[in-house]
C-alpha atoms as a PDB file:
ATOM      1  CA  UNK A   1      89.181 114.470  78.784  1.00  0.00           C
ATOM      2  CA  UNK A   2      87.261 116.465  76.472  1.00  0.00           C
ATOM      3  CA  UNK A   3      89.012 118.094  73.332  1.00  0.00           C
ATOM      4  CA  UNK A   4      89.726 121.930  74.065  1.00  0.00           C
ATOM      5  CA  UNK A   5      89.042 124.509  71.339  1.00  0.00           C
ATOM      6  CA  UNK A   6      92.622 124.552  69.415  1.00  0.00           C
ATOM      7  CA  UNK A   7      92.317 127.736  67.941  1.00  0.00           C
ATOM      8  CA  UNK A   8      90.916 129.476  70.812  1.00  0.00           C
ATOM      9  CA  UNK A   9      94.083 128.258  73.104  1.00  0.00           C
ATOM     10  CA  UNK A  10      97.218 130.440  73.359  1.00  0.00           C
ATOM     11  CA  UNK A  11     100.841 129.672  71.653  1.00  0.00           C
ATOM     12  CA  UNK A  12     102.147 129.014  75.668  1.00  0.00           C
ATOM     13  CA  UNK A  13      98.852 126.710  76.048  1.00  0.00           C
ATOM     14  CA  UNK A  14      99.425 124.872  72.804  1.00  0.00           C
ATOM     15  CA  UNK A  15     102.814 124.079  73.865  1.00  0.00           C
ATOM     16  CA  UNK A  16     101.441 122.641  77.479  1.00  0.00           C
ATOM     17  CA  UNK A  17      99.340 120.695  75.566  1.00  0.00           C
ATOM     18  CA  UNK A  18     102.055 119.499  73.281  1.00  0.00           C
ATOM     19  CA  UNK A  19     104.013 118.433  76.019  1.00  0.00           C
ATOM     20  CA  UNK A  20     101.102 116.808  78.102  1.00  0.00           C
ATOM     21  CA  UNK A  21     100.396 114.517  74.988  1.00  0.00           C
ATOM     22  CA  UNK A  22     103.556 113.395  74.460  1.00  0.00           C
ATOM     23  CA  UNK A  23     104.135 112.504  78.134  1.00  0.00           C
ATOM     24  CA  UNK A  24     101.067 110.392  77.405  1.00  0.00           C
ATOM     25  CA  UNK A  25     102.434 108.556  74.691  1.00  0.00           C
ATOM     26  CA  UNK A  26     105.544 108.172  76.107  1.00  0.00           C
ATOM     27  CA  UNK A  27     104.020 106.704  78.663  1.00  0.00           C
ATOM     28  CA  UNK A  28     101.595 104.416  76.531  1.00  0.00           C
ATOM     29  CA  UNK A  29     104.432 103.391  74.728  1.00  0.00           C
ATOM     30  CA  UNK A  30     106.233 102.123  77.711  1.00  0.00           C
ATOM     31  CA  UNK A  31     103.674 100.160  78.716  1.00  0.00           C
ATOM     32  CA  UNK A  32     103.073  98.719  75.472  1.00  0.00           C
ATOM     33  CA  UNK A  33     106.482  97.493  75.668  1.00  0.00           C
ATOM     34  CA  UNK A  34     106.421  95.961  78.423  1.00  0.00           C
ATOM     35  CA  UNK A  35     103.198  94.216  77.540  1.00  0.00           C
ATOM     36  CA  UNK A  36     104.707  93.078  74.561  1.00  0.00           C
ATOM     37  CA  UNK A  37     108.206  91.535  76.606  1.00  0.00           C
ATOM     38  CA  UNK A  38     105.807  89.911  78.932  1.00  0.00           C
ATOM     39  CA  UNK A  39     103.328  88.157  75.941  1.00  0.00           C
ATOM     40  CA  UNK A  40     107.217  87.270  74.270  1.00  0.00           C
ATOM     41  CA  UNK A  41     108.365  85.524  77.292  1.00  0.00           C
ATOM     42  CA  UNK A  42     104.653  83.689  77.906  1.00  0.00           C
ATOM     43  CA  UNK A  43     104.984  82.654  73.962  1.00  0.00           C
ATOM     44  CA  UNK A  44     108.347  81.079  74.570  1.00  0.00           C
ATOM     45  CA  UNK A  45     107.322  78.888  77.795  1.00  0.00           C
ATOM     46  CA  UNK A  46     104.232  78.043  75.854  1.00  0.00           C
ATOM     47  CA  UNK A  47     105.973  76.585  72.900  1.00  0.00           C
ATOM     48  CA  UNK A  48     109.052  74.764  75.013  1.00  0.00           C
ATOM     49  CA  UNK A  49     105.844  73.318  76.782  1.00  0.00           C
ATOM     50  CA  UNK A  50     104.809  72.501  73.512  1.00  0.00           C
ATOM     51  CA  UNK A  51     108.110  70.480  72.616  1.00  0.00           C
ATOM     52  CA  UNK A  52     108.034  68.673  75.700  1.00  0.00           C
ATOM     53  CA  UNK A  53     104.655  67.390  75.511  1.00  0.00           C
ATOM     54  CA  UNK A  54     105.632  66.416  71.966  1.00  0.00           C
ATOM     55  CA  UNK A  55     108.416  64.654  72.944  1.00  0.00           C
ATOM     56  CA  UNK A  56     106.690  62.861  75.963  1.00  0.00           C
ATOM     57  CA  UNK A  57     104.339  61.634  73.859  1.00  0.00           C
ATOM     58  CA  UNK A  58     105.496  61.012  70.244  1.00  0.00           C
ATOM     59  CA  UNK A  59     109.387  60.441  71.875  1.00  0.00           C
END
């Protein structure tokens, strides 16, 4: 996507624009999210896997 002239776009354009981006960060921020719940729920196994190894071998 290359960068369009600001000032040589129309009020109506600028809007379109507006909107367009923040679709796209909506949308990145979604995913981000959801990234972020799935690396929270791997963190969690990994440290109850933790504990148990502890416990199997330190009792």
């Amino acid at each position: 996507m290359t960068a369009p002239d600001l000032s040589q776009l129309t009020p109506e354009q600028l809007r379109a624009l507006a909107s367009q981006l923040l679709a796209r960060v909506t949308e990145q921020d979604q995913t981000i999210q959801a990234k972020d719940q799935t690396i929270q729920k791997q963190d969690q196994s990994i440290k109850y896997k933790e504990q148990v190894n502890q416990k199997l071998t330190y009792g």
